[in-house]
Protein backbone atom coordinates (compact mmCIF):
# COMPACT_ATOMS: atom_id res chain seq x y z
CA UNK A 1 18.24 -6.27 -93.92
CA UNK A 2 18.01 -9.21 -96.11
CA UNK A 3 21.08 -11.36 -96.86
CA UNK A 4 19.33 -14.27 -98.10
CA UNK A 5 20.41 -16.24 -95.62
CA UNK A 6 17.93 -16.58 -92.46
CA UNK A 7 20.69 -17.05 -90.26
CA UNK A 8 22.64 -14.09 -91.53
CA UNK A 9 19.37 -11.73 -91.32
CA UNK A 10 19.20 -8.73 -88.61
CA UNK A 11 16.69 -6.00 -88.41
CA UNK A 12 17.75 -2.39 -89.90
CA UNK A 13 17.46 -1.54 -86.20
CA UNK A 14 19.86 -4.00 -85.30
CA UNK A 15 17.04 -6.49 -84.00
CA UNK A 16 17.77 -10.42 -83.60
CA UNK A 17 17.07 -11.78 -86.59
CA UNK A 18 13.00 -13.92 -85.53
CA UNK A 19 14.81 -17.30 -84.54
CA UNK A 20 16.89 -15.73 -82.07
CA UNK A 21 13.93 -13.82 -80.54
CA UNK A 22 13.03 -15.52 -76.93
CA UNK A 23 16.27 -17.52 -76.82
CA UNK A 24 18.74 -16.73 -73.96
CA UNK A 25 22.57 -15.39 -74.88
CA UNK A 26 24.29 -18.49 -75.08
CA UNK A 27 26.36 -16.44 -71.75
CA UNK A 28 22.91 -16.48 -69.84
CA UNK A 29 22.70 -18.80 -66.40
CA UNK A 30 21.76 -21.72 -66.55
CA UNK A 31 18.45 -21.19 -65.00
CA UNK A 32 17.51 -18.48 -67.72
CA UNK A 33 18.70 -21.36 -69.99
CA UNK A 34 16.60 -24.22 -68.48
CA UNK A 35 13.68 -21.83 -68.57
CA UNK A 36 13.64 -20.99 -72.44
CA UNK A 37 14.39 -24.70 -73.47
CA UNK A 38 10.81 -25.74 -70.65
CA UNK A 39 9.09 -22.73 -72.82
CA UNK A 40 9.65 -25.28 -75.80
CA UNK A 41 9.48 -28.18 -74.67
CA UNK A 42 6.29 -28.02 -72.57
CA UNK A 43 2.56 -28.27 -74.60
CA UNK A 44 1.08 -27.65 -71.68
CA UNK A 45 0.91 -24.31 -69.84
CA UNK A 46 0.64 -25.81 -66.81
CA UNK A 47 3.50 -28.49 -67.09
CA UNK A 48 5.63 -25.04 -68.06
CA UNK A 49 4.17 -23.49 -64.68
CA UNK A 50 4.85 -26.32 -62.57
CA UNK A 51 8.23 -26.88 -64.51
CA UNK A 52 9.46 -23.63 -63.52
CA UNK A 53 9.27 -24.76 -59.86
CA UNK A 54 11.88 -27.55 -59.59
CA UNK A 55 14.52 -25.72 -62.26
CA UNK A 56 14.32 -22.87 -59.19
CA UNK A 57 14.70 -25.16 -56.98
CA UNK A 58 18.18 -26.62 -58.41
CA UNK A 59 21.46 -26.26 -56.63
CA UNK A 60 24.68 -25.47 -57.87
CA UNK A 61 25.46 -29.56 -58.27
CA UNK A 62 22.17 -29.77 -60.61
CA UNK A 63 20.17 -31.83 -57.63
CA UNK A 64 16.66 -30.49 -56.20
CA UNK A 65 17.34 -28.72 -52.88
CA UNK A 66 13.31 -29.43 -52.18
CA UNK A 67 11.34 -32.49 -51.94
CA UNK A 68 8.80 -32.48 -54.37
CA UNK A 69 5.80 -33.41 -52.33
CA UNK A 70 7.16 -29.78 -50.61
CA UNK A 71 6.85 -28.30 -54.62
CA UNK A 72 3.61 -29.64 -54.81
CA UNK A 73 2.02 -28.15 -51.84
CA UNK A 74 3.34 -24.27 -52.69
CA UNK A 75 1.96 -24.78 -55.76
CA UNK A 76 -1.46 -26.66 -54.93
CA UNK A 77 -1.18 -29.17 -57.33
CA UNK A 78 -0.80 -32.80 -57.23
CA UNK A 79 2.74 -34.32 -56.28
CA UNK A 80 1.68 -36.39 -60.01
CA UNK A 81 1.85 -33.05 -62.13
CA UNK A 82 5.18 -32.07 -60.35
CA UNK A 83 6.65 -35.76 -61.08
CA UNK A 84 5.50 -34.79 -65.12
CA UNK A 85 6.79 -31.55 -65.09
CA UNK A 86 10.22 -32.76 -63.74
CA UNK A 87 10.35 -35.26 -66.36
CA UNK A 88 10.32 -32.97 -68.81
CA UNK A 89 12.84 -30.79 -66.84
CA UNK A 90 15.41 -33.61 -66.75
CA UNK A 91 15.32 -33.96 -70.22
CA UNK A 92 16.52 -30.87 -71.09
CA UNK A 93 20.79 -29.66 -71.93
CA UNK A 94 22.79 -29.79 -70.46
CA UNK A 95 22.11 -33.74 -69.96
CA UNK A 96 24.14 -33.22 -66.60
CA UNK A 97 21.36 -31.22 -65.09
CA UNK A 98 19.14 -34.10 -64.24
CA UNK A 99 18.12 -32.43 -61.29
CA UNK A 100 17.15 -35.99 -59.49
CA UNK A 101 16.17 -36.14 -55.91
């Protein structure tokens, strides 16, 4: 339905209207939120694979609980692409989660 207003607009069905589609409910954890805001932030797929790593690997304070050279090897890839892929993770929100070693 059509309300001329994007932000008002939901399907007949009751879909999300298309911006909400992929988002997390603003209730979701914060990894599920981490996650979507890497999926938008990250140009490169593989920056969004490695990304995904270290945001897993966050404990409840918002600190890694692995050393990234250990992040690198599970993921054969060099510790450099893990030390870009963490920059991008700490510059996602919350601006508390800077997830630093």
């Amino acid at each position: 339905m059509t309300l001329g207003n994007p932000v008002l607009e939901v399907g007949l069905d009751g879909s999300p209207p298309p911006w909400l589609v992929g988002r997390p409910a603003p209730g979701g954890s914060r990894l599920e939120r981490l996650t979507a805001q890497l999926r938008e932030e990250a140009a490169d797929p593989v920056d969004l694979m490695i990304g995904e790593a270290p945001i897993g690997s966050l404990d409840e304070d918002g600190y890694l609980a692995q050393d990234l050279g250990e992040i690198a090897g599970a993921l054969a890839v060099e510790l450099e692409q893990v030390e870009r892929a963490l920059r991008i993770v700490q510059e996602l929100d919350p601006a508390s989660w800077r997830s630093a070693p």
